[in-house]
Protein backbone atom coordinates (compact mmCIF):
# COMPACT_ATOMS: atom_id res chain seq x y z
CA UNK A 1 11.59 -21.74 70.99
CA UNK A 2 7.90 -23.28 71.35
CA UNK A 3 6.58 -26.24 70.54
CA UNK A 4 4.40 -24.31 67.71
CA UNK A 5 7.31 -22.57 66.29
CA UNK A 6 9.33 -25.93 65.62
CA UNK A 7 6.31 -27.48 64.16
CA UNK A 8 5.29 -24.35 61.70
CA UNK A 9 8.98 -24.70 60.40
CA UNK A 10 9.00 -28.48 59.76
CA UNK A 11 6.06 -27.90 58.10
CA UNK A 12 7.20 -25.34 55.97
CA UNK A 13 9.68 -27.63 54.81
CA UNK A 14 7.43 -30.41 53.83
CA UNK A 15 5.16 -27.62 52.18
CA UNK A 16 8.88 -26.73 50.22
CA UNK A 17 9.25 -29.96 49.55
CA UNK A 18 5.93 -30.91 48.06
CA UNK A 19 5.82 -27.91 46.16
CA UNK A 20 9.24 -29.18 43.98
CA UNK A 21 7.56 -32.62 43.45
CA UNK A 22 6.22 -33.17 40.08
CA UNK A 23 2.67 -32.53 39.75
CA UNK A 24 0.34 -35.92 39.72
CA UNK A 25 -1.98 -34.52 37.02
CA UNK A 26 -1.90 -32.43 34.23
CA UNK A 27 -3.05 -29.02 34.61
CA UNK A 28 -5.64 -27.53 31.31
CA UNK A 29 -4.78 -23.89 31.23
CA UNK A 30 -7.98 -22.61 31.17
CA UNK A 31 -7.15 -18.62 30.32
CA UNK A 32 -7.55 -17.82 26.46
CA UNK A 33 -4.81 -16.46 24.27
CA UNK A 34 -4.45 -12.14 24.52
CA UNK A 35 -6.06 -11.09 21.24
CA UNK A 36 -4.11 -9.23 18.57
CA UNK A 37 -4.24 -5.86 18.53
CA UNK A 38 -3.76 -3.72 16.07
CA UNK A 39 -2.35 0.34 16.39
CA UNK A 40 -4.54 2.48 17.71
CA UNK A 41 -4.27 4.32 14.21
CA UNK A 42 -5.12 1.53 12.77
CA UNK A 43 -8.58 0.76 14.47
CA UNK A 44 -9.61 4.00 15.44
CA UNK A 45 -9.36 5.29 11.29
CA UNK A 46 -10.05 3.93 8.35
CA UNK A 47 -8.92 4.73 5.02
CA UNK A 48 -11.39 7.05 2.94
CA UNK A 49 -10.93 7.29 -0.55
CA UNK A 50 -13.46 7.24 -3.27
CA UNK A 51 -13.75 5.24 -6.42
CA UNK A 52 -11.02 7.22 -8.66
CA UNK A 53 -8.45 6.94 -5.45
CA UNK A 54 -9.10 10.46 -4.08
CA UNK A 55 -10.23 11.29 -0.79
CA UNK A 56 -12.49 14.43 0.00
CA UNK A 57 -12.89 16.92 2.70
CA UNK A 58 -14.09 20.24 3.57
CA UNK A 59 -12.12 23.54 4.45
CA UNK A 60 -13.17 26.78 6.57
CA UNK A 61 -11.81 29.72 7.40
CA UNK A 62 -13.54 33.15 8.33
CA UNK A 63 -16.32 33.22 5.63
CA UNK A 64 -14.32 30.62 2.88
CA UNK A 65 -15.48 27.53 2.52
CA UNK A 66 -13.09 24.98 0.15
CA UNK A 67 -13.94 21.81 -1.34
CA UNK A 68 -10.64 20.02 -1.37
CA UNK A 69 -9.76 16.40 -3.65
CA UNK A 70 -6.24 15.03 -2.88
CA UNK A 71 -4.76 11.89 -4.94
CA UNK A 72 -1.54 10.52 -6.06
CA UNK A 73 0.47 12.48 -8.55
CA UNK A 74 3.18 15.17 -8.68
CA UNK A 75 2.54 18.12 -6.60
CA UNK A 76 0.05 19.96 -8.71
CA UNK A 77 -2.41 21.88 -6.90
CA UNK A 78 -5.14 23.87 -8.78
CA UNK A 79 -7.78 26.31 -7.40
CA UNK A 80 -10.46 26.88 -9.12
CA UNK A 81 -9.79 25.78 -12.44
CA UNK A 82 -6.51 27.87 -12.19
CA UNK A 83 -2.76 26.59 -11.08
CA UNK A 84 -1.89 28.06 -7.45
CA UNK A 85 0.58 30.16 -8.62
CA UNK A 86 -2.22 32.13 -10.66
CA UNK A 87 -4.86 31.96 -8.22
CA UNK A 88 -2.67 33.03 -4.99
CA UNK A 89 -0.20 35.18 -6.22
CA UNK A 90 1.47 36.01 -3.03
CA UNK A 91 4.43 33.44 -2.16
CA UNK A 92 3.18 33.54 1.93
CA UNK A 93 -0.29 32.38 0.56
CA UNK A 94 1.32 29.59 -1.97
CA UNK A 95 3.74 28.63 1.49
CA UNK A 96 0.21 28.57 3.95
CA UNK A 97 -0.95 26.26 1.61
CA UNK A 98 1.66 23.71 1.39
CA UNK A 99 2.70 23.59 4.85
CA UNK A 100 0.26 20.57 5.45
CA UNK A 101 2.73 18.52 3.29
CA UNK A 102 5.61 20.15 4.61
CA UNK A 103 4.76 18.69 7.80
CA UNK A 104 3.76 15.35 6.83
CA UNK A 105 7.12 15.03 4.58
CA UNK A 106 5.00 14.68 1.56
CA UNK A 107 5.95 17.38 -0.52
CA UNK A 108 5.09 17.16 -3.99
CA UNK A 109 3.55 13.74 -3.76
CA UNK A 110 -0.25 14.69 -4.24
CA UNK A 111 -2.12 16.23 -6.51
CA UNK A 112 -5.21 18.79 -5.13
CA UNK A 113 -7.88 20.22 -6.45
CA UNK A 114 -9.69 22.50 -4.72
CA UNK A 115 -13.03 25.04 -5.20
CA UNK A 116 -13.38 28.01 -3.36
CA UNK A 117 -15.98 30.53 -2.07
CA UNK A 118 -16.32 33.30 -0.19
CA UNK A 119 -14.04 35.45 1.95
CA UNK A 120 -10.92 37.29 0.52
CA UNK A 121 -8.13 35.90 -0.64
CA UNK A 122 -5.96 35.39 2.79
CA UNK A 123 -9.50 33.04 4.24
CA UNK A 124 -9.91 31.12 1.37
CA UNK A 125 -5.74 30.18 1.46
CA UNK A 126 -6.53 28.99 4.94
CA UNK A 127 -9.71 27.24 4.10
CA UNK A 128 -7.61 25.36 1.41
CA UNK A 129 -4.91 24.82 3.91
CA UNK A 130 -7.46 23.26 5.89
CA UNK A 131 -9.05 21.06 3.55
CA UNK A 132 -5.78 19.57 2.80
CA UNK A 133 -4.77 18.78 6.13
CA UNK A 134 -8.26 16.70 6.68
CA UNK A 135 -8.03 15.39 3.62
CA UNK A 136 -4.62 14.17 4.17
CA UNK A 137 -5.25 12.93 7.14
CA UNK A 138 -8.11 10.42 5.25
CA UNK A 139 -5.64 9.42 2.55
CA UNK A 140 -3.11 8.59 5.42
CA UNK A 141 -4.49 8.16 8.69
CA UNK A 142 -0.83 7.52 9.93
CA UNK A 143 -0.54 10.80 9.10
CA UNK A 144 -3.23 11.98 11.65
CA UNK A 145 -1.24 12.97 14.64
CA UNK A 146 1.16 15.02 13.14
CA UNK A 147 -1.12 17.04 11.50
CA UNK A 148 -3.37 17.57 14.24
CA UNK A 149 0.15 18.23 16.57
CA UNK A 150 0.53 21.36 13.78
CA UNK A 151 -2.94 22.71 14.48
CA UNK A 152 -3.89 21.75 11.04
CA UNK A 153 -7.17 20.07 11.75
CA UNK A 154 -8.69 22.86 13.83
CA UNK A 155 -11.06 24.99 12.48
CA UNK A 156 -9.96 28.84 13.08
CA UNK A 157 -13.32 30.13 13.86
CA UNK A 158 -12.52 33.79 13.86
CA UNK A 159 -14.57 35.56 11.73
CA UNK A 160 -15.81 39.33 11.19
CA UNK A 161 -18.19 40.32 13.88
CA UNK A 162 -21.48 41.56 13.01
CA UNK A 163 -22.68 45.26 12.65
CA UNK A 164 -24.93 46.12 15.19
CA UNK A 165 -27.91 48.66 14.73
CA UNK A 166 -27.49 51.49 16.90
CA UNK A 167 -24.05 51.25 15.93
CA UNK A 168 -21.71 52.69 12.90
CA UNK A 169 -19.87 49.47 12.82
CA UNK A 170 -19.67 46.32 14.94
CA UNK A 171 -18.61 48.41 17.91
CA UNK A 172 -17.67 51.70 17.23
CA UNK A 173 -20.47 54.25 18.42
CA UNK A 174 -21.79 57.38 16.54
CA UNK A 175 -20.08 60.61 17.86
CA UNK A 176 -21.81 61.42 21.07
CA UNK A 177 -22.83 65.50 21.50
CA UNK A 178 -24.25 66.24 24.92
CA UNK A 179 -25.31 69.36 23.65
C-alpha cells in the first residue's frame, strides 16, 4: 500500500472518532415545526347551509331545471307542493331519485324539497336527482367523492336537438322526387 492510502485511513479513523465525541456547543435547530394540515376535504370545501340549516343547489337535465332544499329530518321528499309518490308515480322515477342517498348511506335521513320546471316527467326526475346530489354534497362535503365517483354531480347535457328549416324535423328531410 502507499504512503497516501495509510494516511487517508488513519484519518478516517480520527474523523470516526471525532464524530462520536460529544459536541462542544449546543446546536439551535433552526427549521420550523411542519404545519398542521387538515384533509383535503376539509380545506378544499366548506360547509354551505343557510340560516334555517338547509343547504341549496340547482338541478338540470334536458330542458328541467329543479330548485332543490335538503335539511335534517325523516326522509320526506316533496315536489312541487306534492309528496314524491304523487308527483312521480312511476317506482323507477321515485328509485332515480333516491339513489343519491342510496349511495351516500343516508337513506331517509333528509328531508327535500324541490320545484320543478320544464321538460317531461323522466328530465325533471333527473334534474331532481341532480340537485340532490350537489346539494348533498354542500350539507356533507365528506360526502363529495362518492357522489361525484357515482356520476351524480355531472350535468347530463343531452338535450333535444333543434328543428332545422329546410328540414321536417331536426334531421329528417322532406321526401325527395326527382321528377
Amino acid at each position: 500500500m502507499s504512503e497516501d492510502t495509510r494516511q487517508s485511513l488513519s484519518d478516517l479513523k480520527d474523523l470516526a472518532a471525532a464524530a462520536t465525541a460529544a459536541p462542544t456547543a449546543p446546536v439551535e435547530e433552526t427549521v420550523a415545526p411542519a404545519p398542521v394540515v387538515k384533509s383535503t376535504l376539509a380545506v378544499l370545501r366548506e360547509r354551505e347551509i343557510d340560516a334555517q340549516g338547509r343547504s341549496y343547489a340547482t338541478g338540470r337535465r334536458k330542458d328541467a331545471v329543479a330548485r332543490v332544499w335538503l335539511k335534517p329530518g325523516t326522509g320526506r321528499i316533496i315536489v312541487n307542493g306534492r309528496d314524491q309518490t304523487a308527483y312521480f308515480a312511476r317506482p323507477t322515477l321515485r328509485l332515480v331519485i333516491n339513489q343519491p342517498f342510496t349511495i351516500a348511506d343516508r337513506a331517509e335521513q333528509f328531508d327535500v324539497i324541490a320545484t320543478v320546471k320544464g321538460g317531461g316527467l323522466s328530465g325533471q326526475a333527473g334534474a331532481v336527482k341532480h340537485g340532490i346530489a350537489q346539494a348533498l354534497s354542500k350539507y356533507e362535503p365528506t360526502l363529495r367523492p362518492l357522489v361525484k365517483a357515482a356520476g351524480f354531480l355531472t350535468r347530463d347535457s343531452r338535450t333535444v336537438e333543434r328543428k332545422k328549416y329546410g328540414r321536417a324535423k331536426a334531421r329528417k328531410s322532406f321526401q325527395f322526387s326527382k321528377r
